[in-house]
C-alpha atoms as a PDB file:
ATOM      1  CA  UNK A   1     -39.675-165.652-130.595  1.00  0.00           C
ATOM      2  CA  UNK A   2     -43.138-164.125-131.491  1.00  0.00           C
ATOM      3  CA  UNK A   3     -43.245-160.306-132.263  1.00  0.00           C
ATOM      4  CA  UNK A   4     -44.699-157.752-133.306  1.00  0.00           C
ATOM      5  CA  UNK A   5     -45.110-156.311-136.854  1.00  0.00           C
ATOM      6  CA  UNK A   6     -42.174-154.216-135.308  1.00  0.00           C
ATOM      7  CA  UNK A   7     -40.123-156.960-134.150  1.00  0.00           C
ATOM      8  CA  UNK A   8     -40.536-155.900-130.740  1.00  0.00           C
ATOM      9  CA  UNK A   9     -41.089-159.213-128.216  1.00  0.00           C
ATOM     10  CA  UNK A  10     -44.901-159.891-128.262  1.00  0.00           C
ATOM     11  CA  UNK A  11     -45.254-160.323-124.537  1.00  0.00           C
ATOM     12  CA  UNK A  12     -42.985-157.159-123.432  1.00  0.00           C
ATOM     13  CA  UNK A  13     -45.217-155.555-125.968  1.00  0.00           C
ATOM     14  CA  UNK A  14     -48.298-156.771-124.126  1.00  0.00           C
ATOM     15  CA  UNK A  15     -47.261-156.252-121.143  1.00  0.00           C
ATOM     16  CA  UNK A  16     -46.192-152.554-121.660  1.00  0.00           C
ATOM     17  CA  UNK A  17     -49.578-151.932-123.122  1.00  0.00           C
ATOM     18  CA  UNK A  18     -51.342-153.527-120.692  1.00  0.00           C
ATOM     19  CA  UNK A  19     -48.968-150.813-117.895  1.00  0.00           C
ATOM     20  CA  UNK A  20     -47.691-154.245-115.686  1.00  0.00           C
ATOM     21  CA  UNK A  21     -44.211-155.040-114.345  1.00  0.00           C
ATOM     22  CA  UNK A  22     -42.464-158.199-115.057  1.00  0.00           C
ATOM     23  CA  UNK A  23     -43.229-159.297-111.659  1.00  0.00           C
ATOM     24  CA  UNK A  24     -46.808-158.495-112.634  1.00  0.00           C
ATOM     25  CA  UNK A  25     -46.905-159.950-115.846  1.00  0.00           C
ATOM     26  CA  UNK A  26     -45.220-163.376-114.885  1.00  0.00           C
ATOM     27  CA  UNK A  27     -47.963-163.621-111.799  1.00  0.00           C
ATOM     28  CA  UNK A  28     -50.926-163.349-114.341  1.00  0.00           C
ATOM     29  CA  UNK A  29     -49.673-165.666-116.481  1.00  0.00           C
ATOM     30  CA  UNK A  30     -48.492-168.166-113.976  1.00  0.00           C
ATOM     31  CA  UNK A  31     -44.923-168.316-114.959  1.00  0.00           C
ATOM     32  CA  UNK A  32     -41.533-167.728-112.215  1.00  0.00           C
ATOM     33  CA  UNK A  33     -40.551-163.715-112.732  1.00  0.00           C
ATOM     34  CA  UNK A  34     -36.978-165.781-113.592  1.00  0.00           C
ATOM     35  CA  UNK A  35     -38.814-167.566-116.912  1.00  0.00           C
ATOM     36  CA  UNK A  36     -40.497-164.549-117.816  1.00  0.00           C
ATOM     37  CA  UNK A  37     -37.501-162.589-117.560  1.00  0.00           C
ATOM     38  CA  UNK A  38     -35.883-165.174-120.088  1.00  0.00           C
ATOM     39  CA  UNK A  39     -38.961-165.190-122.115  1.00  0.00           C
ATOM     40  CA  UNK A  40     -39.226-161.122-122.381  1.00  0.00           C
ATOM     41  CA  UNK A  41     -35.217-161.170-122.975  1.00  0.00           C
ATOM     42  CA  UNK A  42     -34.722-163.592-125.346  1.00  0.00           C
ATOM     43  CA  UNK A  43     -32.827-166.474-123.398  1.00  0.00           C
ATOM     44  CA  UNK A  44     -36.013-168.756-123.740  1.00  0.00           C
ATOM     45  CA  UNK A  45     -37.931-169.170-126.953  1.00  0.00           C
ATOM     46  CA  UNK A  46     -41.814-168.016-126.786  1.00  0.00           C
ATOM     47  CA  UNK A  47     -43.876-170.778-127.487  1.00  0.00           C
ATOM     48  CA  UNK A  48     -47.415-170.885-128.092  1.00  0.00           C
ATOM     49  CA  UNK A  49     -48.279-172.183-124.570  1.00  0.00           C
ATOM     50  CA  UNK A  50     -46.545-168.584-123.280  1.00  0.00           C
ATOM     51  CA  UNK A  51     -48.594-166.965-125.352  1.00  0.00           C
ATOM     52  CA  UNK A  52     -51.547-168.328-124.602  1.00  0.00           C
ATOM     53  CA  UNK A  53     -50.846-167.977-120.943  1.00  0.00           C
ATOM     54  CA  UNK A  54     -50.285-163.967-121.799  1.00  0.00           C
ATOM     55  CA  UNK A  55     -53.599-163.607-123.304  1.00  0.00           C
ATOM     56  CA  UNK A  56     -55.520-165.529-120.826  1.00  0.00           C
ATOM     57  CA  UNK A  57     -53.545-163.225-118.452  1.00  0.00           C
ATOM     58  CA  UNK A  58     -54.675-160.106-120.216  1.00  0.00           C
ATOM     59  CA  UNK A  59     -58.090-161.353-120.249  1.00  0.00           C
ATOM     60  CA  UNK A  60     -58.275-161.960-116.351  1.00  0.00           C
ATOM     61  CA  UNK A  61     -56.563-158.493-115.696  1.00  0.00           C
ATOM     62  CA  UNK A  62     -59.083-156.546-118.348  1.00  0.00           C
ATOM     63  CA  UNK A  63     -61.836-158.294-116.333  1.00  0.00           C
ATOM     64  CA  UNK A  64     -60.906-156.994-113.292  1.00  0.00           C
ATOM     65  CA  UNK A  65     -59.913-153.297-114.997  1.00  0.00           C
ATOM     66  CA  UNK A  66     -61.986-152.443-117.916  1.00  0.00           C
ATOM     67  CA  UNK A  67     -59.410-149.385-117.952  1.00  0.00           C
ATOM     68  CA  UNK A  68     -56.624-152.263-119.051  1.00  0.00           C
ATOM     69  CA  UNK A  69     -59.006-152.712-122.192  1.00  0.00           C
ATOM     70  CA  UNK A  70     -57.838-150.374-124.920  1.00  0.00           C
ATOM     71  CA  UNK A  71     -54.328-152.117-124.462  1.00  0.00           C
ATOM     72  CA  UNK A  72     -55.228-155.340-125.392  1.00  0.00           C
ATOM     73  CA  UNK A  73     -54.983-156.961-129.076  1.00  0.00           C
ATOM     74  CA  UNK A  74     -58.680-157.374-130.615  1.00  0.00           C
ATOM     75  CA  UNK A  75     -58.825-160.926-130.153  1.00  0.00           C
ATOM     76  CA  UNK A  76     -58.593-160.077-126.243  1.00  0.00           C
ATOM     77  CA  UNK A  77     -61.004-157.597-126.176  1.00  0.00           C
ATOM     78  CA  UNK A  78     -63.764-159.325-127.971  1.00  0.00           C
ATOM     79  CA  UNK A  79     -63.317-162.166-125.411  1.00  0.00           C
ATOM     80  CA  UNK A  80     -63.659-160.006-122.681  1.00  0.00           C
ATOM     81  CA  UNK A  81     -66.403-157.839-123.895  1.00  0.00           C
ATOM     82  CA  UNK A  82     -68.161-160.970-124.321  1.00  0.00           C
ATOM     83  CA  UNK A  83     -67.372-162.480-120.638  1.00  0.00           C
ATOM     84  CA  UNK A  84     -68.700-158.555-119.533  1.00  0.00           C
ATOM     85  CA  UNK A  85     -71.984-159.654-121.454  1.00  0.00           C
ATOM     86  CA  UNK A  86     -71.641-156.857-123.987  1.00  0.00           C
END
C-alpha cells in the first residue's frame, strides 16, 4: 500500500483533501465503491494503476472546481494549471 510520509493510505488521503466520499472518489476514478472500499481499507493492495486512476481523477475534478485545487499534491496542480492555460 502507498502512503503518505505519515503512513496514512495515499488515496483516503487524497480523497479527504480533495472533500469527496468514497462513492465519489471510486466514480472519478472509475473503480466499483466495493474495490475502492478495499483499496482505502487495506483488503486490496494499491497499485500504481490505482494511483494513477486517483490522480487523473483529481485532475478531472480540479478542472471542473478550481476550489478542489489547493488539495491536490503538486504534481496535480501543475497539470491542471497547465490544462487551465496558466
Amino acid at each position: 500500500m502507498t502512503t503518505t510520509i505519515a503512513g496514512e493510505n495515499i488515496l483516503r488521503y487524497w480523497r479527504n483533501g480533495a472533500n469527496l466520499t468514497q462513492a465519489q472518489f471510486a466514480m472519478a476514478m472509475g473503480v466499483p465503491l466495493r474495490t475502492y472500499e478495499d483499496l482505502e481499507n487495506g483488503k486490496a493492495a494499491v497499485r500504481p494503476v490505482h494511483e494513477a486512476a486517483a490522480c487523473w481523477a483529481l485532475v478531472k475534478l480540479a478542472a471542473e472546481n478550481p476550489l478542489k485545487m489547493g488539495f491536490l499534491p503538486p504534481e496535480i496542480q501543475a497539470v491542471v494549471k497547465s490544462l487551465q492555460g496558466g
